[in-house]
Protein backbone atom coordinates (compact mmCIF):
# COMPACT_ATOMS: atom_id res chain seq x y z
CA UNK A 1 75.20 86.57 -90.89
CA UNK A 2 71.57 86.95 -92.05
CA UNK A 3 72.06 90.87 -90.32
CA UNK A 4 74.81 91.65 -91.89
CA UNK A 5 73.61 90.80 -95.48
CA UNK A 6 70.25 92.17 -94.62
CA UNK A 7 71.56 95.75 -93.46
CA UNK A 8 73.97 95.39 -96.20
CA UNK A 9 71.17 95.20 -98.86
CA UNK A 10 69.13 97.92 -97.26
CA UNK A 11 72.15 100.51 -97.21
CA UNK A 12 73.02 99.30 -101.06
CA UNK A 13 69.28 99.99 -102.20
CA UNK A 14 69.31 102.91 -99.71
CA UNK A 15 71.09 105.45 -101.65
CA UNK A 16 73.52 105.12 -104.44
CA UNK A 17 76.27 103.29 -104.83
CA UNK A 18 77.83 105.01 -108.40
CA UNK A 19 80.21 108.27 -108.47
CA UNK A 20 79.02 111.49 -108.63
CA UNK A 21 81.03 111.10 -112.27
CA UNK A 22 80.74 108.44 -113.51
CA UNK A 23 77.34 106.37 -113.12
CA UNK A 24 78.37 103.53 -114.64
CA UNK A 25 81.02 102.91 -112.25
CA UNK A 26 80.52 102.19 -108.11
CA UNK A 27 81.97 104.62 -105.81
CA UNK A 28 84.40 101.81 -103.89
CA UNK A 29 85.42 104.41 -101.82
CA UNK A 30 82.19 105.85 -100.11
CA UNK A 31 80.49 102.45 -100.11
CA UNK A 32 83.18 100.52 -97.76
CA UNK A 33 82.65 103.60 -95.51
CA UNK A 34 79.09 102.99 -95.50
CA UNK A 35 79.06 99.45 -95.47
CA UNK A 36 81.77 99.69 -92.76
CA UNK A 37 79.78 101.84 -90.71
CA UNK A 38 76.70 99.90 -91.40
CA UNK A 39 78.59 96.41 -89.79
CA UNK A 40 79.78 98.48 -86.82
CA UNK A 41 76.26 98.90 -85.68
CA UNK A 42 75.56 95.16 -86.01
CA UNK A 43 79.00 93.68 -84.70
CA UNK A 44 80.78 95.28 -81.76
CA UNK A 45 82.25 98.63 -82.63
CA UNK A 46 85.71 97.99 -84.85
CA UNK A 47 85.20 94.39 -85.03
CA UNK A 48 85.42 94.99 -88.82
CA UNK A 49 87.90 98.04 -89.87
CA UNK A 50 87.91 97.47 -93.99
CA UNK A 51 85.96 95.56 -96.59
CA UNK A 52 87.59 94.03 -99.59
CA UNK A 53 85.31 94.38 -102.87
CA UNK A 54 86.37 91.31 -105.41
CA UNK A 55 85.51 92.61 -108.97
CA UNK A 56 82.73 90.00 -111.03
CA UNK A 57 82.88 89.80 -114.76
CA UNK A 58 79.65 89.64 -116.40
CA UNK A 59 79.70 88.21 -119.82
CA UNK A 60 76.80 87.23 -122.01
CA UNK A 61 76.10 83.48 -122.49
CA UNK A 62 76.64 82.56 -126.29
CA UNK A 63 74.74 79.84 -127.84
CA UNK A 64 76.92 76.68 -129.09
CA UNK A 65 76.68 75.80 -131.93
C-alpha cells in the first residue's frame, strides 16, 4: 500500500489533474488512465482495470453561536 499511495501522489503532483476547460474541475477521465497505468507498474499488469473516484464536499466550518 505505501507504493501505491506514494506513486499515486507523485503522478497527482506530476502534471495536472484539471481539464483543459475548465480548471476548476478534475479531468476524471485522463486521471483514472494515469492513475491506472501508474498501479499497473506497481501491481502485476491488469491486476487493477478501473478506479472509482468518490466525490468529497468541502464546506467551511461555521462558528456556533
Amino acid at each position: 500500500m505505501p507504493f501505491l499511495q506514494d506513486a499515486f501522489l507523485r503522478e497527482l503532483n506530476g502534471a495536472t489533474i484539471a481539464k483543459a476547460d475548465d480548471p476548476k474541475s478534475v479531468d476524471e477521465t485522463a486521471l483514472k488512465a494515469r492513475l491506472v497505468a501508474r498501479v499497473n507498474q506497481i501491481l502485476p499488469a491488469g491486476t487493477v482495470a478501473e478506479l472509482k473516484f468518490q466525490p468529497i464536499v468541502v464546506a467551511p466550518v461555521r462558528a456556533q453561536q
